[in-house]
C-alpha atoms as a PDB file:
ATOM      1  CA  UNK A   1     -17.418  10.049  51.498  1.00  0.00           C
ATOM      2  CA  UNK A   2     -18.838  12.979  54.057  1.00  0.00           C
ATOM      3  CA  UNK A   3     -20.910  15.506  52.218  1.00  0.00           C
ATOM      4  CA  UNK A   4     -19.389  18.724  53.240  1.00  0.00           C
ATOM      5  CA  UNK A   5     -22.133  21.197  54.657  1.00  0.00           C
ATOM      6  CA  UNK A   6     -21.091  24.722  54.892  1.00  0.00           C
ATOM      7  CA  UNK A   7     -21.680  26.874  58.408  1.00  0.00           C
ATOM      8  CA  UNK A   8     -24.913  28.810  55.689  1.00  0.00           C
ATOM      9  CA  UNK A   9     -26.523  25.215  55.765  1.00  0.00           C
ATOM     10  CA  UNK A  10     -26.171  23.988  58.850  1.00  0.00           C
ATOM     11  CA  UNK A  11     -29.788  23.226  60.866  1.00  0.00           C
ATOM     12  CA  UNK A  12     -29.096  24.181  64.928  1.00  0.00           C
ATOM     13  CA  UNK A  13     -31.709  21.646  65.197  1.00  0.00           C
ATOM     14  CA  UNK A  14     -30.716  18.188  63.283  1.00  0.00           C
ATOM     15  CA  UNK A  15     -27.488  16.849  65.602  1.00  0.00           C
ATOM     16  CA  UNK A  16     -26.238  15.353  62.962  1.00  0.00           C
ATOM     17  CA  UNK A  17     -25.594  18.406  60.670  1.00  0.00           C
ATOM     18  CA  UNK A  18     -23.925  19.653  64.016  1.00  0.00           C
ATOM     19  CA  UNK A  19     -21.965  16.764  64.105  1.00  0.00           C
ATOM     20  CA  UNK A  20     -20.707  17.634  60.251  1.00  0.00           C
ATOM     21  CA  UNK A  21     -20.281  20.857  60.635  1.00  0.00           C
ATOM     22  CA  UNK A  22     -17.881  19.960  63.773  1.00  0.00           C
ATOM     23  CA  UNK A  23     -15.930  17.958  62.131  1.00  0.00           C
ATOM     24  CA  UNK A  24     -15.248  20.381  58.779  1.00  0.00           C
ATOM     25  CA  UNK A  25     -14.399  23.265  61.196  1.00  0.00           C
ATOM     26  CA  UNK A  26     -11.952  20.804  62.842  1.00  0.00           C
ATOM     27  CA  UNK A  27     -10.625  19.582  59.619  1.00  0.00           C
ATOM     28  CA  UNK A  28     -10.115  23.742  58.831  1.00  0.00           C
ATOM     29  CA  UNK A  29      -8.579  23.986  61.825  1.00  0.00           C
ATOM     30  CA  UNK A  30      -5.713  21.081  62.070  1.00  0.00           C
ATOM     31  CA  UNK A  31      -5.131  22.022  58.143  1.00  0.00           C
ATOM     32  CA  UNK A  32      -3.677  25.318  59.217  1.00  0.00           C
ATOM     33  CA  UNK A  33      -2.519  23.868  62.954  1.00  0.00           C
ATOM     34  CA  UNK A  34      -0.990  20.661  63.200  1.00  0.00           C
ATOM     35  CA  UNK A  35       2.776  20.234  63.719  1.00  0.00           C
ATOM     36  CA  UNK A  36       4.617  17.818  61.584  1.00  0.00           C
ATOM     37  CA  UNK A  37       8.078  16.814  62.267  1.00  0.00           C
ATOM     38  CA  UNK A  38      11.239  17.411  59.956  1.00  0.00           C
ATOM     39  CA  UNK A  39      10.520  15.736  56.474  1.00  0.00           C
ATOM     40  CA  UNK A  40       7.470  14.910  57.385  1.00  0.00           C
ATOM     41  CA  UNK A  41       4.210  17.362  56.098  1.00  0.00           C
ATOM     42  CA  UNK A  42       1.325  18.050  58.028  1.00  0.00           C
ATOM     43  CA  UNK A  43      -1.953  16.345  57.576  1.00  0.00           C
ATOM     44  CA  UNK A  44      -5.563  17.555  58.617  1.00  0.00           C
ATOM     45  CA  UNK A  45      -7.336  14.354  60.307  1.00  0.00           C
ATOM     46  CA  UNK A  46     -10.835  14.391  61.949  1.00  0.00           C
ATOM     47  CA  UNK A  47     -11.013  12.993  65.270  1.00  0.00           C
ATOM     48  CA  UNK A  48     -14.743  11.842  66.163  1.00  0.00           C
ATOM     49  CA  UNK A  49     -13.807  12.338  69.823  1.00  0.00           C
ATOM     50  CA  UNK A  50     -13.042  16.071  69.584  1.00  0.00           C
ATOM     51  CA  UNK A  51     -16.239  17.846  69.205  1.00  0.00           C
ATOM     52  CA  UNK A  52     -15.824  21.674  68.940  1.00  0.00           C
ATOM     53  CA  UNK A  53     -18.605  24.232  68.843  1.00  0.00           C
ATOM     54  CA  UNK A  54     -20.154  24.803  65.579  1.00  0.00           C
ATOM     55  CA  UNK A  55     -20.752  28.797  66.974  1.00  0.00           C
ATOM     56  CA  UNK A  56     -17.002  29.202  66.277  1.00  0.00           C
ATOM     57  CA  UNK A  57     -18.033  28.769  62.617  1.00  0.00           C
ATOM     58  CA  UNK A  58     -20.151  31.705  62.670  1.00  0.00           C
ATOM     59  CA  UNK A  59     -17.953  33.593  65.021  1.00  0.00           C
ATOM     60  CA  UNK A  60     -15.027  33.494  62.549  1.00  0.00           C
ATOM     61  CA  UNK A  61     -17.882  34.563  59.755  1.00  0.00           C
ATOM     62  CA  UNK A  62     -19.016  37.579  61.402  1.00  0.00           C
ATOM     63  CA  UNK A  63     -15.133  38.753  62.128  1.00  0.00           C
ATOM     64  CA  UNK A  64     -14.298  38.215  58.404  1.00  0.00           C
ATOM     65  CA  UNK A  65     -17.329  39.438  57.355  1.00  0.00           C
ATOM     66  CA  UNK A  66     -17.053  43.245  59.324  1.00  0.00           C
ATOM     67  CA  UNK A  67     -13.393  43.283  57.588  1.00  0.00           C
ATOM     68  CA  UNK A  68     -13.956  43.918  55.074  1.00  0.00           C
ATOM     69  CA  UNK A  69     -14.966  47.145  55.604  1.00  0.00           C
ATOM     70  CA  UNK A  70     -11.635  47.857  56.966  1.00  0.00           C
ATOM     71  CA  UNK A  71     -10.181  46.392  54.764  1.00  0.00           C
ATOM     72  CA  UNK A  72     -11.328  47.990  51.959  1.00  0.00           C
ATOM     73  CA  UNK A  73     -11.309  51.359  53.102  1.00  0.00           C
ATOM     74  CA  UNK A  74      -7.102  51.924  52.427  1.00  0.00           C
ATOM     75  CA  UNK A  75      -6.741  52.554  48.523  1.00  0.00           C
ATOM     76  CA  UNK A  76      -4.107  54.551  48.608  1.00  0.00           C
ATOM     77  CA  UNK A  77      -1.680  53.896  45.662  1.00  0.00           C
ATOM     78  CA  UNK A  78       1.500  53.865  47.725  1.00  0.00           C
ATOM     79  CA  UNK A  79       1.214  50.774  49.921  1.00  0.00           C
ATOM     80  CA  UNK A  80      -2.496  50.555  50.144  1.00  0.00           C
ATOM     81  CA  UNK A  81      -3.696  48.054  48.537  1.00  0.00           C
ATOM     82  CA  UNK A  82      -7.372  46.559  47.223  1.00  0.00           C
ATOM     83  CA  UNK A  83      -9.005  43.084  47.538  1.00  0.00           C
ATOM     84  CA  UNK A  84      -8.464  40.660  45.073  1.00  0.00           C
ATOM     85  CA  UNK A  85     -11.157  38.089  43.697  1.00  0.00           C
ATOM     86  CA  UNK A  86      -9.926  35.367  45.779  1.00  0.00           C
ATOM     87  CA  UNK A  87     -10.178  37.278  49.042  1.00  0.00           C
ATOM     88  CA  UNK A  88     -14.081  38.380  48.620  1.00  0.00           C
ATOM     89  CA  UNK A  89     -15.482  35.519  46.995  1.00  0.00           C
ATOM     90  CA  UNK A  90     -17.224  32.831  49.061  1.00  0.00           C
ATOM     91  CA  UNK A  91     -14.781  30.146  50.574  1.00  0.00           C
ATOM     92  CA  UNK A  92     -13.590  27.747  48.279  1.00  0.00           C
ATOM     93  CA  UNK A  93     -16.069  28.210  45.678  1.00  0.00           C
ATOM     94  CA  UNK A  94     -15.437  29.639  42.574  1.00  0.00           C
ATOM     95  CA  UNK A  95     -17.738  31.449  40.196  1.00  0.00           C
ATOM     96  CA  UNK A  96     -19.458  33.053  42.748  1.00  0.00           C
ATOM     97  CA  UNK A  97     -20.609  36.713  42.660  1.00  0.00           C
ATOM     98  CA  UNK A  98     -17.904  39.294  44.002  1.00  0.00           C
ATOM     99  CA  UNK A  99     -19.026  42.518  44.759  1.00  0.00           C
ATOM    100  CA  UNK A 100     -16.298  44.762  45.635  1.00  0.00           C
ATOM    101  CA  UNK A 101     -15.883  47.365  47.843  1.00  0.00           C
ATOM    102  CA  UNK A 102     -17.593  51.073  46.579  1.00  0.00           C
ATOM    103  CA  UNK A 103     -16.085  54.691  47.234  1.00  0.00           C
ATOM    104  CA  UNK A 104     -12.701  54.265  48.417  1.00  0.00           C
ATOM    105  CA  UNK A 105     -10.163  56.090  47.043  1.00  0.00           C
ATOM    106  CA  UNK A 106      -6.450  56.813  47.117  1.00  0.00           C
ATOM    107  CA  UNK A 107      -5.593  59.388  49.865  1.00  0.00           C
ATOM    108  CA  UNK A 108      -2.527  62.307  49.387  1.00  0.00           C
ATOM    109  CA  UNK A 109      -0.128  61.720  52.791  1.00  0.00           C
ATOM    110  CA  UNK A 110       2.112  64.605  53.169  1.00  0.00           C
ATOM    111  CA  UNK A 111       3.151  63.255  56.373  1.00  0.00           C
ATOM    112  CA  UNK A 112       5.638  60.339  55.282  1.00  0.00           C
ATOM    113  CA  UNK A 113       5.876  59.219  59.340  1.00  0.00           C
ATOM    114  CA  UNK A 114       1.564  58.925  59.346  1.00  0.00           C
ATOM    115  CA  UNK A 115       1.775  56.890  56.435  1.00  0.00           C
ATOM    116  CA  UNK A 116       4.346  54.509  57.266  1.00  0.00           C
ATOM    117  CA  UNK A 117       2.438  54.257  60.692  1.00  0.00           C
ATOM    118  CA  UNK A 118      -0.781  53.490  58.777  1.00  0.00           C
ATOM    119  CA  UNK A 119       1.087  51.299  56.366  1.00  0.00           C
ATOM    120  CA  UNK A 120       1.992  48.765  59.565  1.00  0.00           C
ATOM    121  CA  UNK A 121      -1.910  48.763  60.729  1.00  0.00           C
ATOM    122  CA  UNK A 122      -3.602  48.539  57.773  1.00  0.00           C
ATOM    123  CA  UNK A 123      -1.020  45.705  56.181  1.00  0.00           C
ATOM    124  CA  UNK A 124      -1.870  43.989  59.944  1.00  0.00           C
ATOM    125  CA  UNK A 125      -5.479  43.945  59.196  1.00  0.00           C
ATOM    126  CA  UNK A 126      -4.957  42.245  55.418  1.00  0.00           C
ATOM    127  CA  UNK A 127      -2.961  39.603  57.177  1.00  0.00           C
ATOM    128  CA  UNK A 128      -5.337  39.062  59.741  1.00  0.00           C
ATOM    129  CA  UNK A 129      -8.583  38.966  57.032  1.00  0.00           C
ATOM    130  CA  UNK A 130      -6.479  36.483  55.256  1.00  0.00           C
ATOM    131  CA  UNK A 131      -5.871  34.243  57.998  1.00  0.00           C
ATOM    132  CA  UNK A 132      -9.275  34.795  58.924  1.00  0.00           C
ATOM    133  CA  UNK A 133     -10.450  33.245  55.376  1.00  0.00           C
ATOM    134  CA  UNK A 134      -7.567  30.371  55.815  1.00  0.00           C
ATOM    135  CA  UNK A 135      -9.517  29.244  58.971  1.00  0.00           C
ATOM    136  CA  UNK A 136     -12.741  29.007  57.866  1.00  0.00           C
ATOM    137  CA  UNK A 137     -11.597  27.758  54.152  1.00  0.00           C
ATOM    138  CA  UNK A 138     -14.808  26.728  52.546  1.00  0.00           C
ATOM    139  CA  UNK A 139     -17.118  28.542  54.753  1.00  0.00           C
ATOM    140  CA  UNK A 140     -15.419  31.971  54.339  1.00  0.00           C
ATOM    141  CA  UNK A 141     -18.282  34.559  53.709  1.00  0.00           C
ATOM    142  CA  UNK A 142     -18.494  36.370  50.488  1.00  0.00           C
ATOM    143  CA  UNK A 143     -18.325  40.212  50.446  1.00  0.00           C
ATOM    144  CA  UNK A 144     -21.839  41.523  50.177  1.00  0.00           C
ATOM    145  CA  UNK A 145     -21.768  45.628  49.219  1.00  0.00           C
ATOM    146  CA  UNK A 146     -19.635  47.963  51.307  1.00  0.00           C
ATOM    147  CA  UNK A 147     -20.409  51.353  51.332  1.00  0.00           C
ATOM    148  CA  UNK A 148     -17.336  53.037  51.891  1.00  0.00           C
ATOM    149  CA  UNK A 149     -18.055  56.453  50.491  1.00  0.00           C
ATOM    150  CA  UNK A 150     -17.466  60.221  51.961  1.00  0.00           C
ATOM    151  CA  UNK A 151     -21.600  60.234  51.757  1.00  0.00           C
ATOM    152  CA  UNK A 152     -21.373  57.488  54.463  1.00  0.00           C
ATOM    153  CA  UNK A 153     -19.018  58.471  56.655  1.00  0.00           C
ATOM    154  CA  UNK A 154     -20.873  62.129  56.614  1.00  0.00           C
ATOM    155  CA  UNK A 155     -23.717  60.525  57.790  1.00  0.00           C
ATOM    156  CA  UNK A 156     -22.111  59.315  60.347  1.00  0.00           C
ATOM    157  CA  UNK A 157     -20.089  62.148  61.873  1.00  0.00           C
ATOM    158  CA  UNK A 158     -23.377  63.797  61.755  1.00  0.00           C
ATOM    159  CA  UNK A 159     -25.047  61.740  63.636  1.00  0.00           C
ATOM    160  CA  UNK A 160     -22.256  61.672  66.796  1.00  0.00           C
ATOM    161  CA  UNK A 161     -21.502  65.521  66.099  1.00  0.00           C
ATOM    162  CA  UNK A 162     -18.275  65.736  64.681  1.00  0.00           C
ATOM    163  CA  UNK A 163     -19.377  67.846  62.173  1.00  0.00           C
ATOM    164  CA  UNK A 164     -22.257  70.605  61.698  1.00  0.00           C
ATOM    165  CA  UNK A 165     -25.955  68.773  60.353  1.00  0.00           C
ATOM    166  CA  UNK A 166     -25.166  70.549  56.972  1.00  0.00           C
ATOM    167  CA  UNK A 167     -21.457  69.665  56.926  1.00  0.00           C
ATOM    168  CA  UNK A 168     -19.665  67.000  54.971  1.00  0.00           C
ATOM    169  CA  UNK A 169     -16.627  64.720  55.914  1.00  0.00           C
ATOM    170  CA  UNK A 170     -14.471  63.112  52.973  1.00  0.00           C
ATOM    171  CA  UNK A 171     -12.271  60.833  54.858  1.00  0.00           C
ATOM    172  CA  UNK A 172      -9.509  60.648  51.769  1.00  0.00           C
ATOM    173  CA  UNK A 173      -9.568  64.171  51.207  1.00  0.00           C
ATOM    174  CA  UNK A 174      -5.859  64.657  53.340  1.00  0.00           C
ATOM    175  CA  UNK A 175      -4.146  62.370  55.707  1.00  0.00           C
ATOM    176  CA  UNK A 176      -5.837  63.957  58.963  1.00  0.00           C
ATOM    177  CA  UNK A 177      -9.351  63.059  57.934  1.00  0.00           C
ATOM    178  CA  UNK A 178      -8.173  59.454  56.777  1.00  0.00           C
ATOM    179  CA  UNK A 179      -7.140  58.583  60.126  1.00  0.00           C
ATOM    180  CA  UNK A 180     -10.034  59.603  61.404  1.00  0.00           C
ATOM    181  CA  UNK A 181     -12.389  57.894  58.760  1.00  0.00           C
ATOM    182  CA  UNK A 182     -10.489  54.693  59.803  1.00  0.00           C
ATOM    183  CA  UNK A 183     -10.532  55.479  63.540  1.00  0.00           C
ATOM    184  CA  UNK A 184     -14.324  55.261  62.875  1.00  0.00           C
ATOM    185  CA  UNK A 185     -14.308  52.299  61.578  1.00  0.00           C
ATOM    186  CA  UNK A 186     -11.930  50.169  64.212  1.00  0.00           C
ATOM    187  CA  UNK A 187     -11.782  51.988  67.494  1.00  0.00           C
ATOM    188  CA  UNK A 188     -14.596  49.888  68.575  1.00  0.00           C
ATOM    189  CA  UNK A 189     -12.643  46.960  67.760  1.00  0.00           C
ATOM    190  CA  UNK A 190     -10.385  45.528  70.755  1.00  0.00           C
ATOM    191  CA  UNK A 191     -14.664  46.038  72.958  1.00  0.00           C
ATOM    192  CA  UNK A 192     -15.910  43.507  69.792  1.00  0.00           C
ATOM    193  CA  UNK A 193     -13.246  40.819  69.953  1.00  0.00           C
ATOM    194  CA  UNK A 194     -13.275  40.613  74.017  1.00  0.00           C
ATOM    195  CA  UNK A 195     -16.733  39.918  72.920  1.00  0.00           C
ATOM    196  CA  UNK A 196     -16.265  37.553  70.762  1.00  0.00           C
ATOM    197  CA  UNK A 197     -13.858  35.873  72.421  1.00  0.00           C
ATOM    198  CA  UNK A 198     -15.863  34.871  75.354  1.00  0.00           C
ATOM    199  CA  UNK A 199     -17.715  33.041  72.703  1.00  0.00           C
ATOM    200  CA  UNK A 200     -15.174  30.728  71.513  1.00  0.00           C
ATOM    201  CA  UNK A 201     -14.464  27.519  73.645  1.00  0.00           C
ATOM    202  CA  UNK A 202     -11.863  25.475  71.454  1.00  0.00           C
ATOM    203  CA  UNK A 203      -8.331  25.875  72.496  1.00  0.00           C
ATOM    204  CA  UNK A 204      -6.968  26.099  69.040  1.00  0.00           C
ATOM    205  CA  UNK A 205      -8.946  28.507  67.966  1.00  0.00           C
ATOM    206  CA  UNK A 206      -9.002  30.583  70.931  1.00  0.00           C
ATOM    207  CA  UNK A 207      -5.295  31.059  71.045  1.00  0.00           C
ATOM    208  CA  UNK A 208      -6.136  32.259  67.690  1.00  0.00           C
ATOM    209  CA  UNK A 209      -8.308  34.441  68.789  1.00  0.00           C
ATOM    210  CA  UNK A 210      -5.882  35.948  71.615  1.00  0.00           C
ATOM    211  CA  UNK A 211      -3.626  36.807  69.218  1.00  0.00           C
ATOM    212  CA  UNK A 212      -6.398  39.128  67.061  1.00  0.00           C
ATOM    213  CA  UNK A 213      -7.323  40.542  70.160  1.00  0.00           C
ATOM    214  CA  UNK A 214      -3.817  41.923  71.258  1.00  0.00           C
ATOM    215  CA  UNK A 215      -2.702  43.000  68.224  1.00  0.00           C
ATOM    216  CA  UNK A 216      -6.209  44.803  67.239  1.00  0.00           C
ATOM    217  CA  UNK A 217      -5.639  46.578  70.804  1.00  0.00           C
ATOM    218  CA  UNK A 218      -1.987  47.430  69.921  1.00  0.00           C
ATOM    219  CA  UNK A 219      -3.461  49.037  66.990  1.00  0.00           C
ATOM    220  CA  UNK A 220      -6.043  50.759  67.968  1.00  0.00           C
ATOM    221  CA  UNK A 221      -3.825  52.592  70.810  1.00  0.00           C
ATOM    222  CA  UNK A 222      -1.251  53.339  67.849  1.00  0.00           C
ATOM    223  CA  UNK A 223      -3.575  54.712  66.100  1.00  0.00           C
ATOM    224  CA  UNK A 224      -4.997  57.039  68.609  1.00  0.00           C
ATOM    225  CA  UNK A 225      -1.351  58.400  69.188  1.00  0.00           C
ATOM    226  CA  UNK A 226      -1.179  59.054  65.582  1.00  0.00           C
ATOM    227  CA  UNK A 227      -4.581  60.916  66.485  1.00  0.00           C
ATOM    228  CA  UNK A 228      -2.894  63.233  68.860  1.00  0.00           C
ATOM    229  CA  UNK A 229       0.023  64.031  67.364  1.00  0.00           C
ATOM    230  CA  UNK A 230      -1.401  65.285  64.117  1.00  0.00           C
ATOM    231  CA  UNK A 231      -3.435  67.608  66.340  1.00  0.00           C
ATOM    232  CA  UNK A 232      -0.378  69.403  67.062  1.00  0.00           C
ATOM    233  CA  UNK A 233      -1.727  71.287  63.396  1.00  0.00           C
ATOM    234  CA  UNK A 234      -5.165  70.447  63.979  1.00  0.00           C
ATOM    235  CA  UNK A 235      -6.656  70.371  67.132  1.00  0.00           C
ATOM    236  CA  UNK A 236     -10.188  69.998  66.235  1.00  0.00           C
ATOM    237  CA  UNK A 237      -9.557  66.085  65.456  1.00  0.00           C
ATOM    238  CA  UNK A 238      -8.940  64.675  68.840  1.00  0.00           C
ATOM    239  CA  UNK A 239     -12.286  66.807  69.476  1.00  0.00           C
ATOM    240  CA  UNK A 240     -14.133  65.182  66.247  1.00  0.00           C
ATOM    241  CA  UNK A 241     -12.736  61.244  67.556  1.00  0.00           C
ATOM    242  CA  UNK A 242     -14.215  61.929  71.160  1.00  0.00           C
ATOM    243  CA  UNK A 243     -17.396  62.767  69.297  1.00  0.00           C
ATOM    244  CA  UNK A 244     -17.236  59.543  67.354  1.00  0.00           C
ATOM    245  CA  UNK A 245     -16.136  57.644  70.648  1.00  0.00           C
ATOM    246  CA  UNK A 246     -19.129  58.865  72.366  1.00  0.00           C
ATOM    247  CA  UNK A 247     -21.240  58.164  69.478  1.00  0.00           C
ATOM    248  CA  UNK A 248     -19.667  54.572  69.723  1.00  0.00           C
ATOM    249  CA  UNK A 249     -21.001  53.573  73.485  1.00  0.00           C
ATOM    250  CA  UNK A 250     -24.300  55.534  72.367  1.00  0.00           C
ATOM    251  CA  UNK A 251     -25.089  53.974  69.370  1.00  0.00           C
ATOM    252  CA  UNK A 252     -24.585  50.509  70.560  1.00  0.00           C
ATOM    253  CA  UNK A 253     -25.676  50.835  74.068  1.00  0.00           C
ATOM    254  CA  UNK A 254     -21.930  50.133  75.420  1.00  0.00           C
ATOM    255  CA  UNK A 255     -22.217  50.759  78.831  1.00  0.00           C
ATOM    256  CA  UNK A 256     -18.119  50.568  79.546  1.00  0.00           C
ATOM    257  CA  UNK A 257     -15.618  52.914  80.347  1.00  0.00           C
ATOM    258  CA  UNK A 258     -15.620  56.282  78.491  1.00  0.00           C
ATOM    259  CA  UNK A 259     -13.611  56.160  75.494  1.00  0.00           C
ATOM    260  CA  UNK A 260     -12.647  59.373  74.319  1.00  0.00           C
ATOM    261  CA  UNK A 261      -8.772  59.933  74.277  1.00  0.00           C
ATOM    262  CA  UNK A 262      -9.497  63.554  76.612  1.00  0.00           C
ATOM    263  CA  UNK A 263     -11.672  62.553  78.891  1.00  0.00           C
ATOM    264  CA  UNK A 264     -12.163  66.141  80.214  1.00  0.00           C
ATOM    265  CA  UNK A 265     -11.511  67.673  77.103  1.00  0.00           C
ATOM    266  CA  UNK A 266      -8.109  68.576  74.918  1.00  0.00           C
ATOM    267  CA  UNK A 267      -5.323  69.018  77.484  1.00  0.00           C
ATOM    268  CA  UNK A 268      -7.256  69.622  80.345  1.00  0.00           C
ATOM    269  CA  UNK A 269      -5.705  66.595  81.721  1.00  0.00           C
ATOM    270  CA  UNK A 270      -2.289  65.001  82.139  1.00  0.00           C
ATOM    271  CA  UNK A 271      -3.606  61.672  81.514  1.00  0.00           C
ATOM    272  CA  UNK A 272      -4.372  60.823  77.628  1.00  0.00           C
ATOM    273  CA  UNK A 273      -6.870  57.675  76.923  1.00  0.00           C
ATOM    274  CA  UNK A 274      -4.643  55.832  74.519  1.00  0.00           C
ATOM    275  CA  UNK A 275      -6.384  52.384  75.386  1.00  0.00           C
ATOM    276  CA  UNK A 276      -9.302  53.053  77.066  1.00  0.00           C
ATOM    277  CA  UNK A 277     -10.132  50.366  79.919  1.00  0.00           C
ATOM    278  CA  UNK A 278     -11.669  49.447  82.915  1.00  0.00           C
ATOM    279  CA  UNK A 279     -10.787  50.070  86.692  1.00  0.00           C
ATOM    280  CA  UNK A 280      -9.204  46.767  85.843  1.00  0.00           C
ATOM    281  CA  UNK A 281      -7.349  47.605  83.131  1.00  0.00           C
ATOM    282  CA  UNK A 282      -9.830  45.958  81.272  1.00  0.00           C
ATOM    283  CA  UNK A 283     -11.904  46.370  77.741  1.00  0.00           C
ATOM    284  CA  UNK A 284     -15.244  46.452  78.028  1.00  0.00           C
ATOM    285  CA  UNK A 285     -16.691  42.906  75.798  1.00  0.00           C
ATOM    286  CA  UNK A 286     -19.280  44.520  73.110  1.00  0.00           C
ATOM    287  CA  UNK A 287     -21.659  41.701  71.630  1.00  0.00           C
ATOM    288  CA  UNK A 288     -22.025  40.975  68.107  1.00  0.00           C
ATOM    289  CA  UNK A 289     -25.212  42.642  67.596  1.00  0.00           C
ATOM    290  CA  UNK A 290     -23.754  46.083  68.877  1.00  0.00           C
ATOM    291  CA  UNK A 291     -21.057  45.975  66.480  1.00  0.00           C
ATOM    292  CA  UNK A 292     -24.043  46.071  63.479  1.00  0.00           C
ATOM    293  CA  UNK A 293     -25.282  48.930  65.329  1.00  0.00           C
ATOM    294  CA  UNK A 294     -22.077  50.836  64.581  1.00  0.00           C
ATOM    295  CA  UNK A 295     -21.470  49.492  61.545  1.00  0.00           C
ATOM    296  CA  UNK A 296     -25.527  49.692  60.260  1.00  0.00           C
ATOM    297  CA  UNK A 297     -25.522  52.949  62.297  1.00  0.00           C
ATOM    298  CA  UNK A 298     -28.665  52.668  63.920  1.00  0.00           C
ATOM    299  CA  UNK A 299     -29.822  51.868  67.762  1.00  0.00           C
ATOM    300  CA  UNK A 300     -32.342  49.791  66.382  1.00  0.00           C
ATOM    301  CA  UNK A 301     -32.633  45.799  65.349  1.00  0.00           C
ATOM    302  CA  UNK A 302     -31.555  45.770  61.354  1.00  0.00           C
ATOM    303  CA  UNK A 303     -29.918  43.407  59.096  1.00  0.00           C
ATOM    304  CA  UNK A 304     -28.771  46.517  56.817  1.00  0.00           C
ATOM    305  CA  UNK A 305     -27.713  49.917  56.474  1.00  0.00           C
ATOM    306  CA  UNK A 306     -24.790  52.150  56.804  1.00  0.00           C
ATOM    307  CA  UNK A 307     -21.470  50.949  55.713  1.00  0.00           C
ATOM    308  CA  UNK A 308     -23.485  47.427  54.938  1.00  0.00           C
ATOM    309  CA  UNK A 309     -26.279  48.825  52.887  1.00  0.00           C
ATOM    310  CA  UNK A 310     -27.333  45.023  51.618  1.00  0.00           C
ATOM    311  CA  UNK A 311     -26.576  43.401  55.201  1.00  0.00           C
ATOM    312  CA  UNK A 312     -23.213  40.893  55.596  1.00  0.00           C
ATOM    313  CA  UNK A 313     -22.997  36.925  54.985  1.00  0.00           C
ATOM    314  CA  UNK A 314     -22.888  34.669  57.747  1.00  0.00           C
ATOM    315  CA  UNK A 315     -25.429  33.557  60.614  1.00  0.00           C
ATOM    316  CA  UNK A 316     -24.798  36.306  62.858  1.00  0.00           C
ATOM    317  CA  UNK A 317     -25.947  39.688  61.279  1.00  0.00           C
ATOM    318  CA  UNK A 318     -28.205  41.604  63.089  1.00  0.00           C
ATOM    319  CA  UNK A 319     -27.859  44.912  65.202  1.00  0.00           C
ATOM    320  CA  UNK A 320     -29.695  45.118  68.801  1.00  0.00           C
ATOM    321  CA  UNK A 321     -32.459  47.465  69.995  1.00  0.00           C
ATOM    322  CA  UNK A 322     -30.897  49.314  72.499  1.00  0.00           C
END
């Protein structure tokens, strides 16, 4: 019988480890993919002759990994919802440590419209961390720490701006501030899956992938909307998410289109930036190390910090020097 070797154990070097670990990701995959024809069920077999790229292992590990910071942020009582044991816990095993999520907490929506609207996002992010999880099965990352507190998130809106150096932001204090703790944390998003993406060469999986990518760019647009029209009562938020936008393509040396929603400040245009693109039409791709320099919230090379104070599982999980 194979040993199974999980994507953490894997040499790069030793081909035959490679080999392994090709053929468990394939297994993962046809588990959750193959078609079976009425009254018959569906069976994951290992074909020798398909050979897919063991970087799709760690791909998948770094996506699940940065979601759950997302994913933990909504605690809100009414329709938010928190991760169970079996969603944080590494793959398959059980008995593992589970560290949950710290500093979320349930957020008062007086706008019944903005929470239904953030309802639909968030409950598309749980389904997509889930199938996530489902396609890597027993190589699923574990949750390490996530930071999620108003501490962190005052950190940084200092750093891009959106506040005063001796200000503080609480992102559940009131729906406004939520949607921009949460537009923090994502906007970046449909940059780091073009990104990603490009990395992936199996068909399977990169159909897969497609999907993610257009409905985390549906999302993201959605929730810039939601961004404008609560400004109608406070303006000062679209100004505080071009801050963070900025801070975005700063922080991680982006050097793609400019992504704040006014692009020559509130209303001075008739054009809003609901999806920001190319001349093309196009995302810019963001690498996986500049996504760690949002999330670590440094310019620097790190394996830590920020909303990841103890660093994230998986083989990709370090921020670039920019």
């Amino acid at each position: 019988m194979m040993e199974r070797v999980t994507a953490g154990e894997v040499d790069i070097a030793n081909t035959d480890n490679i080999s392994t670990a090709r053929r468990i990701l394939l297994a993962g995959l046809l588990g959750g993919a193959v078609m079976a024809g009425p009254g018959n069920r569906a069976e994951a077999q290992v074909s020798s002759s398909v050979d897919p790229d063991p970087l799709q292992i760690y791909v998948n590990m770094l996506y699940t990994s940065v979601n759950y910071s997302q994913t933990g942020f909504y605690a809100d009582g009414d329709g938010g919802r928190r991760l169970g044991v079996d969603l944080i816990r590494a793959g398959e095993l059980t008995g593992q440590p589970v560290i949950e999520a710290i500093g979320a907490r349930p957020t008062p929506f007086n706008n019944e419209a903005a929470r239904g609207r953030m309802n639909e996002l968030l409950d598309d992010l749980w389904n997509r961390l889930v199938g996530a999880r489902r396609f890597l099965r027993g190589d699923a990352p574990g949750q390490r720490l996530v930071d999620l507190s108003p501490a962190v998130f005052t950190a940084m809106f200092r750093m891009a701006g959106a506040i005063g150096p001796s200000e503080t932001f609480d992102p559940y204090l009131d729906e406004g501030n939520f949607v921009l703790g949460y537009f923090a944390l994502t906007d970046f998003y449909p940059s780091a899956l073009r990104g990603l993406t490009s990395m992936v060469k199996d068909g399977t999986v990169r159909a897969w992938w497609g999907g993610l990518a257009s409905a985390t760019g549906n999302n993201c647009a959605n929730l810039r909307a939601l961004i404008v029209d609560l400004s109608a009562e406070r303006p000062e938020i679209i100004t505080m998410a071009d801050k963070i936008s900025a801070w975005h393509n700063q922080i991680s040396g982006m050097r793609g289109p400019d992504r704040r929603i006014w692009l020559s400040g509130a209303n001075a245009t008739l054009v809003a930036n609901m999806m920001p693109t190319d001349a093309d039409g196009l995302v810019a791709p963001m690498l996986p190390a500049q996504i760690f320099n949002i999330l670590f919230m440094t310019s620097s090379a790190a394996t830590q910090g920020g909303f990841f104070p103890n660093g994230v599982n998986g083989k990709i999980n370090t921020s670039a020097t920019n």
